[in-house]
Protein backbone atom coordinates (compact mmCIF):
# COMPACT_ATOMS: atom_id res chain seq x y z
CA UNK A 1 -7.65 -1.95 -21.39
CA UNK A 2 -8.22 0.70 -18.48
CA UNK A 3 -9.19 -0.94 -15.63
CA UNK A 4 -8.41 -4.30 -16.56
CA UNK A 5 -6.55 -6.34 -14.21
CA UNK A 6 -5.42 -10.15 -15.10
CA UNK A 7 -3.56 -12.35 -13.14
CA UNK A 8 -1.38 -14.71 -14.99
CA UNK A 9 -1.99 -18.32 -13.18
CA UNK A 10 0.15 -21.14 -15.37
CA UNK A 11 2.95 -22.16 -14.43
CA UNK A 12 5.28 -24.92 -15.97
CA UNK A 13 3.83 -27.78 -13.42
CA UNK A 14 0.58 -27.18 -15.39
CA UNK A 15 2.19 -27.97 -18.89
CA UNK A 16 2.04 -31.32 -20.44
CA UNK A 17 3.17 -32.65 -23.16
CA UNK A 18 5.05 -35.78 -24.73
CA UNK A 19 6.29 -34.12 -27.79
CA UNK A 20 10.25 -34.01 -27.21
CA UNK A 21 10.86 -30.61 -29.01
CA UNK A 22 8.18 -29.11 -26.79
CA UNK A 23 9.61 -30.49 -23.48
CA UNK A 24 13.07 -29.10 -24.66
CA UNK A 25 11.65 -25.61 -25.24
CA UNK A 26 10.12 -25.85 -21.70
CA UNK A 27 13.63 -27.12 -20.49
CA UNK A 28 14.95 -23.48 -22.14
CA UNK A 29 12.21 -21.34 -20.96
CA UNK A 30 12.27 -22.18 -17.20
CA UNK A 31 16.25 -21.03 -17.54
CA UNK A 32 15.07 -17.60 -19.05
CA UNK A 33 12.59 -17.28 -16.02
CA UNK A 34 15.58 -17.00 -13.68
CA UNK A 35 16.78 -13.82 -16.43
CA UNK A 36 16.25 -10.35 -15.09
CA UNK A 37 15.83 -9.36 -18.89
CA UNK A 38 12.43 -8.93 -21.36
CA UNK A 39 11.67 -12.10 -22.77
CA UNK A 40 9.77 -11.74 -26.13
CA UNK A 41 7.93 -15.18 -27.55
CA UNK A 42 7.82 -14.96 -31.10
CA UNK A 43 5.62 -17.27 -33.61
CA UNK A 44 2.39 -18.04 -34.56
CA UNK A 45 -0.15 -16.91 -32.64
CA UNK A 46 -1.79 -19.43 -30.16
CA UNK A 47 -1.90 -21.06 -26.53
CA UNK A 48 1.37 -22.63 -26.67
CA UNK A 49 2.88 -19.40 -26.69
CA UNK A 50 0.56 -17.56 -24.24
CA UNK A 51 0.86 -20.63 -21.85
CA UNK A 52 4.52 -20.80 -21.98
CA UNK A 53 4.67 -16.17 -21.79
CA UNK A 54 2.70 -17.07 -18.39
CA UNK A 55 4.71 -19.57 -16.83
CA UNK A 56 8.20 -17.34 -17.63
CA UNK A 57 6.13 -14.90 -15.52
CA UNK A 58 5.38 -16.81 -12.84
CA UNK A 59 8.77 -18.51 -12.03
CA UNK A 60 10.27 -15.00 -12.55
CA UNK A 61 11.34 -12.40 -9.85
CA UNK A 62 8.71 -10.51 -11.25
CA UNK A 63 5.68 -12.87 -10.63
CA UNK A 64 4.17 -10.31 -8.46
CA UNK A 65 4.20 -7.35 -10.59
CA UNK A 66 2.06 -6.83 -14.26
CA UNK A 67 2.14 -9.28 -16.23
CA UNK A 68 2.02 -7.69 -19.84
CA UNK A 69 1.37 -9.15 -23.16
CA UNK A 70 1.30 -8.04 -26.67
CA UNK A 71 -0.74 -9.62 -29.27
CA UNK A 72 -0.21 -9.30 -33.03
């Protein structure tokens, strides 16, 4: 949207969970934070996802520039 301005706020301190598979994939995406490269989050469509896109963001290089999504 023109003129729309978000700033992406979660960060992996703000994810809980006790499932183990979960906590693994957190374990993973906190290493593709420190990438330089496009990470693209593929799966069902929900918070998980958009929670864990945010956090990659914010532990990035890049947490100060746009933070861009795509949903499908």
């Amino acid at each position: 949207m023109p003129g729309c301005r978000y700033s992406a706020q979660t960060s992996f301190q703000n994810i809980r969970t006790d499932n183990e598979k979960m906590q693994q994939l957190l374990e993973e995406a906190k290493i593709y934070a420190l990438s330089s490269r496009p990470v693209m989050i593929y799966g069902q469509a929900g918070i998980e996802d958009y929670l864990i896109a945010e956090a990659i963001h914010n532990n990035s290089d890049r947490r100060n520039g746009l933070f861009l999504i795509s949903l499908h």
